[in-house]
Protein backbone atom coordinates (compact mmCIF):
# COMPACT_ATOMS: atom_id res chain seq x y z
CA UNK A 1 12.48 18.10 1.97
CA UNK A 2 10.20 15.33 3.23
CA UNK A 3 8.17 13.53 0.72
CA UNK A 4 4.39 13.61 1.74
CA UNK A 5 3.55 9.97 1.07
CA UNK A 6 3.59 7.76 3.19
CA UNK A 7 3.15 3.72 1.06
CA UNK A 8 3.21 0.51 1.77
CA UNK A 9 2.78 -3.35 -0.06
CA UNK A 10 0.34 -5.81 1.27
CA UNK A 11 0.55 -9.11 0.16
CA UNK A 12 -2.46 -12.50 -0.29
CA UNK A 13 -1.58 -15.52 1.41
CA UNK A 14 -0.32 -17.21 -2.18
CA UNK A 15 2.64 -14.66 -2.55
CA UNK A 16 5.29 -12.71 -1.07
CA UNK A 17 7.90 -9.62 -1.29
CA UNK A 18 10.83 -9.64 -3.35
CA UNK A 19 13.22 -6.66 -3.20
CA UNK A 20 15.70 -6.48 -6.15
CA UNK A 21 18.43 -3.63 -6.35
CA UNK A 22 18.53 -1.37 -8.60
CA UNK A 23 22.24 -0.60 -9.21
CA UNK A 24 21.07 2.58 -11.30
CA UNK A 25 19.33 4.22 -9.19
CA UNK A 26 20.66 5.16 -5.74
CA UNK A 27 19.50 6.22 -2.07
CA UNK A 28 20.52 8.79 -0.35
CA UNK A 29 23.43 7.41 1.64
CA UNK A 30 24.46 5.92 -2.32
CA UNK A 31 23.21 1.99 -2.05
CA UNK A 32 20.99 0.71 -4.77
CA UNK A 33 17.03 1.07 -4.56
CA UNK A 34 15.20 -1.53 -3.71
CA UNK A 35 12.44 -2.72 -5.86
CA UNK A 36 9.84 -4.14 -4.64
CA UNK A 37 8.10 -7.31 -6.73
CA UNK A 38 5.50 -10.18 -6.36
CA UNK A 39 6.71 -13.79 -6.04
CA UNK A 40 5.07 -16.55 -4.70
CA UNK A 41 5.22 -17.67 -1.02
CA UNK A 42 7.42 -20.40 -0.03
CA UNK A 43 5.73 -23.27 1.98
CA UNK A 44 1.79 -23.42 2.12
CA UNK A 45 1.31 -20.43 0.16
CA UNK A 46 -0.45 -22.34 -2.33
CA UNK A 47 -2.41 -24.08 -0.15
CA UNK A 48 -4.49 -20.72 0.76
CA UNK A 49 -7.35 -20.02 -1.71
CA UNK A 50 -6.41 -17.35 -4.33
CA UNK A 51 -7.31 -13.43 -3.86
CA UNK A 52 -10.17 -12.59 -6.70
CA UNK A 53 -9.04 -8.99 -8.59
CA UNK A 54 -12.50 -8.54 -9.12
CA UNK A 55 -14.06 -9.03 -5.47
CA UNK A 56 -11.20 -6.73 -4.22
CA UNK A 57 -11.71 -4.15 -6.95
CA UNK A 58 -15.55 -4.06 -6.47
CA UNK A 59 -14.58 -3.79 -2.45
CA UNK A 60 -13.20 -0.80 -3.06
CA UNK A 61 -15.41 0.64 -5.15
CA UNK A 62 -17.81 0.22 -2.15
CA UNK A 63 -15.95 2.08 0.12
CA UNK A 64 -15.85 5.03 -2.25
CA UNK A 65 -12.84 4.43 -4.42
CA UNK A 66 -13.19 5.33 -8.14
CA UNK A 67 -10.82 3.87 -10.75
CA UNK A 68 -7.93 6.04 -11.63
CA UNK A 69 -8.33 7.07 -15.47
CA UNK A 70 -4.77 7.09 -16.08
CA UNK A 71 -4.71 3.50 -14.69
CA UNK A 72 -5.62 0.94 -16.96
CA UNK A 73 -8.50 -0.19 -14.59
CA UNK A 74 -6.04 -1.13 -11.99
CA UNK A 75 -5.63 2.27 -9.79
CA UNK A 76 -8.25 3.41 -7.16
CA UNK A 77 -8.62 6.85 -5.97
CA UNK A 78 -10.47 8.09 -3.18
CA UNK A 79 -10.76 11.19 -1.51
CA UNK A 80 -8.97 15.49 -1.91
CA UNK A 81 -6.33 16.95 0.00
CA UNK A 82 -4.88 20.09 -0.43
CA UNK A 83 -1.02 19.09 -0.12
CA UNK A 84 2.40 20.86 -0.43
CA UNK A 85 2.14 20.39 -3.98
CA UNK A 86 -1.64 21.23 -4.13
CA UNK A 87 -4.90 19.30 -4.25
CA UNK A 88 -4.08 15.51 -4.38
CA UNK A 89 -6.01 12.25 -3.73
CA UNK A 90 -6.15 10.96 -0.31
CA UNK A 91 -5.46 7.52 -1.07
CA UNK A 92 -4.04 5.85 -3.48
CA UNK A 93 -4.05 1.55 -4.45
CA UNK A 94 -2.46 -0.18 -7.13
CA UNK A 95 -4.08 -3.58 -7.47
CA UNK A 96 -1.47 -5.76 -9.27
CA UNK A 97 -2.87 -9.09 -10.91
CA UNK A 98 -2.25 -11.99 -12.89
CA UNK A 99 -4.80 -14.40 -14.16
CA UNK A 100 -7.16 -12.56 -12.08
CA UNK A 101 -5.38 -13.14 -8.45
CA UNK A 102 -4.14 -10.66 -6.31
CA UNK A 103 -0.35 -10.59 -6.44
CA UNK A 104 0.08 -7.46 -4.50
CA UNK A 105 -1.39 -3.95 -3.16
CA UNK A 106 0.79 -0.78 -3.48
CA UNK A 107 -1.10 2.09 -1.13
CA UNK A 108 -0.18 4.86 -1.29
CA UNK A 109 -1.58 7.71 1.43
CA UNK A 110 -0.63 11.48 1.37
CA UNK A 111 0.51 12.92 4.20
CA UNK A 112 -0.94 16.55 5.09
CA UNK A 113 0.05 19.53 7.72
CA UNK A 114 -3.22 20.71 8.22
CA UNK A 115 -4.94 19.07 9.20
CA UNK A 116 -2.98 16.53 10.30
CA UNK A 117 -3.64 12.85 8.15
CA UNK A 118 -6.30 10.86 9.41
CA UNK A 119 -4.04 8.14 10.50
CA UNK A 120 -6.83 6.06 12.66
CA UNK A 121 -9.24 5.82 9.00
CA UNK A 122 -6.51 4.73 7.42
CA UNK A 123 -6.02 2.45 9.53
CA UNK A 124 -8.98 1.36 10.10
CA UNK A 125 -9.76 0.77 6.60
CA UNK A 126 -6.48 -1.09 5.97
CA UNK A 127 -7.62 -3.27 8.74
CA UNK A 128 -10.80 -3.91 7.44
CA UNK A 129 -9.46 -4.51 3.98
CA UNK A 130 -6.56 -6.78 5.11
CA UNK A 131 -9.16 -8.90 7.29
CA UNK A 132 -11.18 -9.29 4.70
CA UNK A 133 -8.90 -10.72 1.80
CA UNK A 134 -5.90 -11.90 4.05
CA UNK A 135 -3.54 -9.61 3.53
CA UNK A 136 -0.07 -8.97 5.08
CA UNK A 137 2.26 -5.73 5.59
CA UNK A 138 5.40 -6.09 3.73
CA UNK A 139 7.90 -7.22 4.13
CA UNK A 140 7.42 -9.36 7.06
CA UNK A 141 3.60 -9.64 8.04
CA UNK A 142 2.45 -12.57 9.21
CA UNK A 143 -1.13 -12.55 9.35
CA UNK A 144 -3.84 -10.26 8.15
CA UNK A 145 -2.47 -6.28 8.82
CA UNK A 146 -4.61 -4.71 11.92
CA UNK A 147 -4.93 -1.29 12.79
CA UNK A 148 -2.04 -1.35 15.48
CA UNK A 149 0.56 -2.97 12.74
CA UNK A 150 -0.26 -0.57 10.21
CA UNK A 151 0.28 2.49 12.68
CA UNK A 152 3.49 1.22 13.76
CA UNK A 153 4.45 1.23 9.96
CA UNK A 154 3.42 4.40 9.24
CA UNK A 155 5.08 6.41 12.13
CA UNK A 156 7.97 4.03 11.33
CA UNK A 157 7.86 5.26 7.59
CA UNK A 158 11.07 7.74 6.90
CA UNK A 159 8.59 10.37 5.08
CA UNK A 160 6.52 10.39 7.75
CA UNK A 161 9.08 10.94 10.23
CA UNK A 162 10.56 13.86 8.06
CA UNK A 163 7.22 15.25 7.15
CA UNK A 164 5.76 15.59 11.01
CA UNK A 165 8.83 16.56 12.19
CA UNK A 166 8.58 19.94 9.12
């Protein structure tokens, strides 16, 4: 059974994906997870200016995100969808500081049959939000995420993949 998420890490110009295993817990095909972690960039990364929690927290709250009350002030919620496992939110971000700076976004976006996810919001919104604050696709996103790049992700993304195709 397909999971109905499709999520992704973006990434500020000061920092960069890390994948550790995870010799406990195991894929499918029996290799370790992969967990995903903040680290700083290698090179100029700390040359770029840092990514303000609090400018990117109130930017979502603009575009209709409420904090999360289970999340410590650091989950945003926005929108319904009835899902396979019943009403869920839309989207989901996990803004991850430390002293203040973005160290990474987790978004999460739940994937519907009907009707179908409303892939081109999403992605416009990612590629509004990723222009804004500089943000990257992880793992290997260069510049700022656009539309295109986060579409190719998504229909690249195994859930999604399994989830149209059910």
């Amino acid at each position: 059974m397909a999971i109905n998420q499709a999520s992704m890490f973006f990434y500020p110009p000061r920092c960069r994906q890390r994948l550790t295993p995870d010799p406990e817990a195991l894929t499918d095909e029996g290799k370790p997870v992969q967990i995903a972690h903040s680290e700083p960039a290698e090179g100029d990364g700390d040359d770029n200016p840092a990514v303000s929690g609090g400018e990117v927290k109130e930017w979502l709250k603009g575009r209709g995100f409420t904090i999360a009350n289970w999340g410590q002030g650091g989950i945003f919620e926005r929108g319904r969808v009835h899902s396979m496992f019943g009403v869920e939110k839309e989207v989901q971000i996990n803004v991850s500081e430390e002293a203040g700076e973005i160290v990474e976004l987790y978004c999460r976006f739940t994937l519907t049959h009907r009707p179908p996810p409303p892939l081109d919001e999403w992605a416009e919104f990612v590629s509004s939000l990723c222009a804004r604050f500089g943000l990257r696709l992880a793992p290997d996103g260069i510049g700022p995420c656009s539309a295109a790049e986060f579409l190719a992700a998504v229909r690249a993304n195994r859930n999604y993949q399994d989830f149209a195709g059910g």
